[in-house]
Structure formats: C-alpha cells, structure tokens
PDB file of N, CA and C in Angstrom:
ATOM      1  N   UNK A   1      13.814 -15.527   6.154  1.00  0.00           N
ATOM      2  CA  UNK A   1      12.395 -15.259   6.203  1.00  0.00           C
ATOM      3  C   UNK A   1      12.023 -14.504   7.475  1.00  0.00           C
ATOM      4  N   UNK A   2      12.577 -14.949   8.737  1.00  0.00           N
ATOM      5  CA  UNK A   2      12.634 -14.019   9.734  1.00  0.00           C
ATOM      6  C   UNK A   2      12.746 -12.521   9.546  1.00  0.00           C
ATOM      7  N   UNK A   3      13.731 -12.427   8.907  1.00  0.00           N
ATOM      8  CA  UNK A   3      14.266 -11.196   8.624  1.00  0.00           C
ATOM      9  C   UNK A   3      13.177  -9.957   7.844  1.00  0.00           C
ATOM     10  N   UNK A   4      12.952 -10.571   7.158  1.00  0.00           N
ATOM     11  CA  UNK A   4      11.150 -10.184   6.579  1.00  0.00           C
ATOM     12  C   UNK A   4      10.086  -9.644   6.969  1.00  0.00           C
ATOM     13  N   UNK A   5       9.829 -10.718   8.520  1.00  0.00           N
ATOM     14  CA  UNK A   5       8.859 -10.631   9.283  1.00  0.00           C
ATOM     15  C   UNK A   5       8.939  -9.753   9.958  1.00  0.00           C
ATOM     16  N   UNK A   6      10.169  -9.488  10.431  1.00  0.00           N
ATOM     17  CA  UNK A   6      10.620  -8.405  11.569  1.00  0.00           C
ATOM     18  C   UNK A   6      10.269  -7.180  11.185  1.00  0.00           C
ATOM     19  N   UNK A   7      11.218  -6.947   9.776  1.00  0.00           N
ATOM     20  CA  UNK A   7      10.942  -5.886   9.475  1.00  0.00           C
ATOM     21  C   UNK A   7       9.171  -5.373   8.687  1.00  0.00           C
ATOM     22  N   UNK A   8       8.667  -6.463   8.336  1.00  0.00           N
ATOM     23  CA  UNK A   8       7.236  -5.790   7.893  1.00  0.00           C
ATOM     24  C   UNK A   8       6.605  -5.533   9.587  1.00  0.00           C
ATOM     25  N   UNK A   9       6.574  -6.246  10.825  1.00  0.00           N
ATOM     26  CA  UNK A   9       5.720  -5.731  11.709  1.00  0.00           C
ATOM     27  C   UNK A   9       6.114  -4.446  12.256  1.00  0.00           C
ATOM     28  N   UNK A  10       7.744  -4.656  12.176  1.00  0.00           N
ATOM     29  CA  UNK A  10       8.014  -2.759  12.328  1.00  0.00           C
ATOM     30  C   UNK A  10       7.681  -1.744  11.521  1.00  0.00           C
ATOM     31  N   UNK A  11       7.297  -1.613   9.849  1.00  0.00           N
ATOM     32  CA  UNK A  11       6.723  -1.312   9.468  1.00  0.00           C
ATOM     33  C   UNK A  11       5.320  -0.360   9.842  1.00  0.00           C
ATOM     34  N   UNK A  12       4.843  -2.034   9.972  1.00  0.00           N
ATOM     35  CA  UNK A  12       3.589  -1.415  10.488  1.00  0.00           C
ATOM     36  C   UNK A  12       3.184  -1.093  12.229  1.00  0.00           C
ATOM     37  N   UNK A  13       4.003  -1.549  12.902  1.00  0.00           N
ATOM     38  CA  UNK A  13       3.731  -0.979  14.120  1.00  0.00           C
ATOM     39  C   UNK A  13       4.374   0.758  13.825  1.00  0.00           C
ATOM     40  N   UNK A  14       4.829   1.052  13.117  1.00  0.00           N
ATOM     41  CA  UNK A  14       5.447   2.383  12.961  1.00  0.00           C
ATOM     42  C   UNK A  14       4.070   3.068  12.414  1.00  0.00           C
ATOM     43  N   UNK A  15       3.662   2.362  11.256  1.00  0.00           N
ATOM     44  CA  UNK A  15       2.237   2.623  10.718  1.00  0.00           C
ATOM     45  C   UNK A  15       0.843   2.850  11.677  1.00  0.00           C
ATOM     46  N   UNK A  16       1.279   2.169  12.559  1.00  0.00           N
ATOM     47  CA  UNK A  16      -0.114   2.073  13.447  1.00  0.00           C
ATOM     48  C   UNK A  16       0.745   3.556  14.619  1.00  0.00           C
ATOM     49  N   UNK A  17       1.411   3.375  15.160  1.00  0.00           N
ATOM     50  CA  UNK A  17       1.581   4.853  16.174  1.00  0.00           C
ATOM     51  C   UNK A  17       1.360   5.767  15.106  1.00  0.00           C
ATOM     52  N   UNK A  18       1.657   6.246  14.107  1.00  0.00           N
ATOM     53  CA  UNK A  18       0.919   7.301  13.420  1.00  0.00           C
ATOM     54  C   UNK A  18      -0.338   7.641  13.239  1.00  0.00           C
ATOM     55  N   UNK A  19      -1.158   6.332  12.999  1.00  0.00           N
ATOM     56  CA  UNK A  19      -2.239   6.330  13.228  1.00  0.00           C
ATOM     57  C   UNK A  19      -2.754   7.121  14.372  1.00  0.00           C
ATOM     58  N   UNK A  20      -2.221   6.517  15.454  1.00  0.00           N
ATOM     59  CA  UNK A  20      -2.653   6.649  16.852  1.00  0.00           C
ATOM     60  C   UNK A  20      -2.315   8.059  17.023  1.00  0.00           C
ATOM     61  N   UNK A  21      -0.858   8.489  16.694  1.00  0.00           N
ATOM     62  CA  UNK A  21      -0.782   9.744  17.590  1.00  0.00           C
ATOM     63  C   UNK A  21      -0.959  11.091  16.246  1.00  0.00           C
ATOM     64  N   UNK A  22      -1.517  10.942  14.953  1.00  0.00           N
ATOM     65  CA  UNK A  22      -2.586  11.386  14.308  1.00  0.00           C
ATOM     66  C   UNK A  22      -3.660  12.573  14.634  1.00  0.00           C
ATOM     67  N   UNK A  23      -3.730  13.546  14.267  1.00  0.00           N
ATOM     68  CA  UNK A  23      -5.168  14.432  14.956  1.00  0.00           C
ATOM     69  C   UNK A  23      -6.162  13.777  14.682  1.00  0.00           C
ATOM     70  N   UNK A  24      -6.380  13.441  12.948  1.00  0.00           N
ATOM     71  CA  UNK A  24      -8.047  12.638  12.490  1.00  0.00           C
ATOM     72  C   UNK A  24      -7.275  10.813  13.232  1.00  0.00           C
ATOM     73  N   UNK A  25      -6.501  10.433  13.410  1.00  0.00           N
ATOM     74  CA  UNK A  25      -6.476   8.914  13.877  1.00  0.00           C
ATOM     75  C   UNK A  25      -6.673   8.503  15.595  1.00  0.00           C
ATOM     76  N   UNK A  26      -6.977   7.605  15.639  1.00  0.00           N
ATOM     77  CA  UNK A  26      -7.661   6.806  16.559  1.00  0.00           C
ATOM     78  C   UNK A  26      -6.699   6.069  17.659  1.00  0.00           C
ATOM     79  N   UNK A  27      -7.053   5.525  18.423  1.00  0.00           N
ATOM     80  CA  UNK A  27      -5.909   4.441  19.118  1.00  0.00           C
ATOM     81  C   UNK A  27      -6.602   2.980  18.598  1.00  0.00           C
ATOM     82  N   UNK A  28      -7.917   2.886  18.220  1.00  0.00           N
ATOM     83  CA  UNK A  28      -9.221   2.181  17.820  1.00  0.00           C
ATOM     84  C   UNK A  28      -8.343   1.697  16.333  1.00  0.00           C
ATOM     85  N   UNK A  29      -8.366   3.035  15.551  1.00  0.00           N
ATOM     86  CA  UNK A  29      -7.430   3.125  14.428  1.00  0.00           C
ATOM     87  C   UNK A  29      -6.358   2.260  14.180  1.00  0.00           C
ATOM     88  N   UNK A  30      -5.686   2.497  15.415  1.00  0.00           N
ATOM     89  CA  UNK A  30      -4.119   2.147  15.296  1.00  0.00           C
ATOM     90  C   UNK A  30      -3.972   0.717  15.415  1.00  0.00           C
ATOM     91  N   UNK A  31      -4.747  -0.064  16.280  1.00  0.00           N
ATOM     92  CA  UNK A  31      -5.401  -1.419  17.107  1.00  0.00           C
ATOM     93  C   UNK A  31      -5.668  -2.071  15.577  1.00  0.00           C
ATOM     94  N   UNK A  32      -6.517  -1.604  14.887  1.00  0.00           N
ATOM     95  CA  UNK A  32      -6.744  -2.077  13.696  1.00  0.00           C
ATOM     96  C   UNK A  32      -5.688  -2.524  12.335  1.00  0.00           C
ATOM     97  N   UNK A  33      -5.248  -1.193  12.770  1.00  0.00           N
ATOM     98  CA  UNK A  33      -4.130  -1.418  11.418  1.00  0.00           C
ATOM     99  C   UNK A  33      -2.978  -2.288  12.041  1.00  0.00           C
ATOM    100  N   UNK A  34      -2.796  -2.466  12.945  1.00  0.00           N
ATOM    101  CA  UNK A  34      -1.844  -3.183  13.596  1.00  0.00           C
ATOM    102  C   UNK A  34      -2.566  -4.443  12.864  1.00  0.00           C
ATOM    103  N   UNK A  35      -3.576  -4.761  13.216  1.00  0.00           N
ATOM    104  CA  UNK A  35      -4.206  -6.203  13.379  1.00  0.00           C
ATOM    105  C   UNK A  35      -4.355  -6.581  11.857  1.00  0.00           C
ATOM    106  N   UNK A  36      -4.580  -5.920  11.061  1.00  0.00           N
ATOM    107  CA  UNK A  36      -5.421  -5.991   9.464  1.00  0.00           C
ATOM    108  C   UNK A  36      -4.003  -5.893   8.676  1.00  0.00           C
ATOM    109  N   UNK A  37      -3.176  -5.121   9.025  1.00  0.00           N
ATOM    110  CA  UNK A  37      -2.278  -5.263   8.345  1.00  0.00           C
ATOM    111  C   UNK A  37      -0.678  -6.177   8.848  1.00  0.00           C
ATOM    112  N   UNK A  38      -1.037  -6.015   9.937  1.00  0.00           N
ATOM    113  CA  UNK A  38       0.353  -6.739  10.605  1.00  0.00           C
ATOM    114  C   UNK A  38       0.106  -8.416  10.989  1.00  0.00           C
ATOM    115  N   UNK A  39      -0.371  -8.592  11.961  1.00  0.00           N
ATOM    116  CA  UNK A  39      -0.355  -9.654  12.799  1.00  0.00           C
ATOM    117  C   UNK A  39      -1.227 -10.868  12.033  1.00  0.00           C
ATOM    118  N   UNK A  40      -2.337 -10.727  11.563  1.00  0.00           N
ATOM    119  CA  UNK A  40      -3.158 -11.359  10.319  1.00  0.00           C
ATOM    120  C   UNK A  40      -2.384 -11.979   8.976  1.00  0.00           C
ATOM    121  N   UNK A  41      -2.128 -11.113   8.426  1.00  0.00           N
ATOM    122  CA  UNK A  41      -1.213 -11.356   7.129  1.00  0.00           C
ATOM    123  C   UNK A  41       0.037 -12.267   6.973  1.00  0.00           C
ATOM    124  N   UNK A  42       0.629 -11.859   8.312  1.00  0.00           N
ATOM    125  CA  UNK A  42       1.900 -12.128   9.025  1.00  0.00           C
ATOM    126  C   UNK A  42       1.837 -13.539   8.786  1.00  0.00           C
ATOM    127  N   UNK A  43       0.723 -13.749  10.681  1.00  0.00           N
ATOM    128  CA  UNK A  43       0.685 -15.418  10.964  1.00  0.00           C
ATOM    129  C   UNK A  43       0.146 -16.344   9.640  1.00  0.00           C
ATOM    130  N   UNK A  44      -0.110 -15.365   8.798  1.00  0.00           N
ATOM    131  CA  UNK A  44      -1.158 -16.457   7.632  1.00  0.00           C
ATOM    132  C   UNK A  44       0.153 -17.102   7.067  1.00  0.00           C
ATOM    133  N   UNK A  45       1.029 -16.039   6.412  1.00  0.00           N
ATOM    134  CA  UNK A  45       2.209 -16.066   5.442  1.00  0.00           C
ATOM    135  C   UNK A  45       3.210 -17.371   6.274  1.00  0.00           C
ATOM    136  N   UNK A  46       3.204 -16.479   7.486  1.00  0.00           N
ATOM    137  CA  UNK A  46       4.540 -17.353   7.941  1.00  0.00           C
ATOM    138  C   UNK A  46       3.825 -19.002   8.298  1.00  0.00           C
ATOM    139  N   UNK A  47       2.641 -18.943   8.580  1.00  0.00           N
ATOM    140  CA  UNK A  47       2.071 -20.237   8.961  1.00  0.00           C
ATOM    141  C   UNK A  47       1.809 -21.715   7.329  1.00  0.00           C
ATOM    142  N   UNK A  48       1.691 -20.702   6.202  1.00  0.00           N
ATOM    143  CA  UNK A  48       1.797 -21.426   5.143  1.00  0.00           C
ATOM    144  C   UNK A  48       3.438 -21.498   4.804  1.00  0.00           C
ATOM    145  N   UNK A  49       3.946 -20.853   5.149  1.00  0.00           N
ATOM    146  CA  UNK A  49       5.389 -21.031   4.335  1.00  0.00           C
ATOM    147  C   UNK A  49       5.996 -22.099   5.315  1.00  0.00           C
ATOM    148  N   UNK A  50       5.405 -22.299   7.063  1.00  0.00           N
ATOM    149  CA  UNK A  50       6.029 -23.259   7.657  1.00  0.00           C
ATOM    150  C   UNK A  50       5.710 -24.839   7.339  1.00  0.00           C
ATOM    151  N   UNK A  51       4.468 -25.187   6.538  1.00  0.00           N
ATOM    152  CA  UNK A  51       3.964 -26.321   6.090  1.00  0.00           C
ATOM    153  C   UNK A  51       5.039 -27.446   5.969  1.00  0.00           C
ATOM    154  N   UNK A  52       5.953 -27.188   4.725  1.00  0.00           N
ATOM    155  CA  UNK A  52       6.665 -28.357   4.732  1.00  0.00           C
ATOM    156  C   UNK A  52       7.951 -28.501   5.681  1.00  0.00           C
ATOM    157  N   UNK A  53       8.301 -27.769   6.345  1.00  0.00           N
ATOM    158  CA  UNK A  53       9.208 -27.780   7.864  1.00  0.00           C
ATOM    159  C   UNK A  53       8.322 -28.739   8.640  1.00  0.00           C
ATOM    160  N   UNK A  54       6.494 -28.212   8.975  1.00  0.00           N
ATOM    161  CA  UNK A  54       5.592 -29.538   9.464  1.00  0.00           C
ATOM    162  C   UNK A  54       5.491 -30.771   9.103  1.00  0.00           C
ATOM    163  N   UNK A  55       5.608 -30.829   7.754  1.00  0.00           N
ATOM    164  CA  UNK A  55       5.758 -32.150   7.219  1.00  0.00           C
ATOM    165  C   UNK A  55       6.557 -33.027   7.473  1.00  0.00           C
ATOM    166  N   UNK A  56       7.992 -32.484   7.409  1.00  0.00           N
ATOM    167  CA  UNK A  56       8.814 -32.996   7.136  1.00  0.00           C
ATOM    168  C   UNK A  56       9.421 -33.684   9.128  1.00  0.00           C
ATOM    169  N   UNK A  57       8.621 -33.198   9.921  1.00  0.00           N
ATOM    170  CA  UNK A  57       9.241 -33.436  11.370  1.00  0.00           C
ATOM    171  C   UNK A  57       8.146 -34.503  11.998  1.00  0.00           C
TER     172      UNK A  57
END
C-alpha cells in the first residue's frame, strides 16, 4: 500500500511543477493541485485503510 502512495504523490507533485512552471499556470495553481489532488485524498485513503491496524493495537 505504501508503494501506491509513493507513487500517486509523485504523480502529482510532477502534476503540480507543471502546473507551476506552465505559461497560463500558477505557483497558487500548483499549491492547489498538490493539495486537492495529492495530500487530501492521500491522508483520507491511507487514514481509512489504517482503521483496523487501529483496532486491532
């Protein structure tokens, strides 16, 4: 599952410097998509899939 994670935030941190270094994109832009698509989604996923590891300790 690690393995997952890693690779979707590289993904999108790859996603977001395009953004950023972009003519029409932003650094504002990039901040965002980092956040909306990476770090959000991420902690949600990995924070429900850790539930019964919580349970169980």
């Amino acid at each position: 599952m690690h393995l997952v994670a890693i690779a979707w935030i590289y993904v999108v941190l790859l996603m977001a410097v395009a953004e950023a270094l972009s003519a029409q994109g932003t650094v504002l832009g990039a901040f965002f998509t980092l956040l909306l698509y990476g770090v959000l989604p991420l902690g949600l996923v990995l924070y429900v899939l850790s539930t019964p590891a919580r349970k169980r300790a």
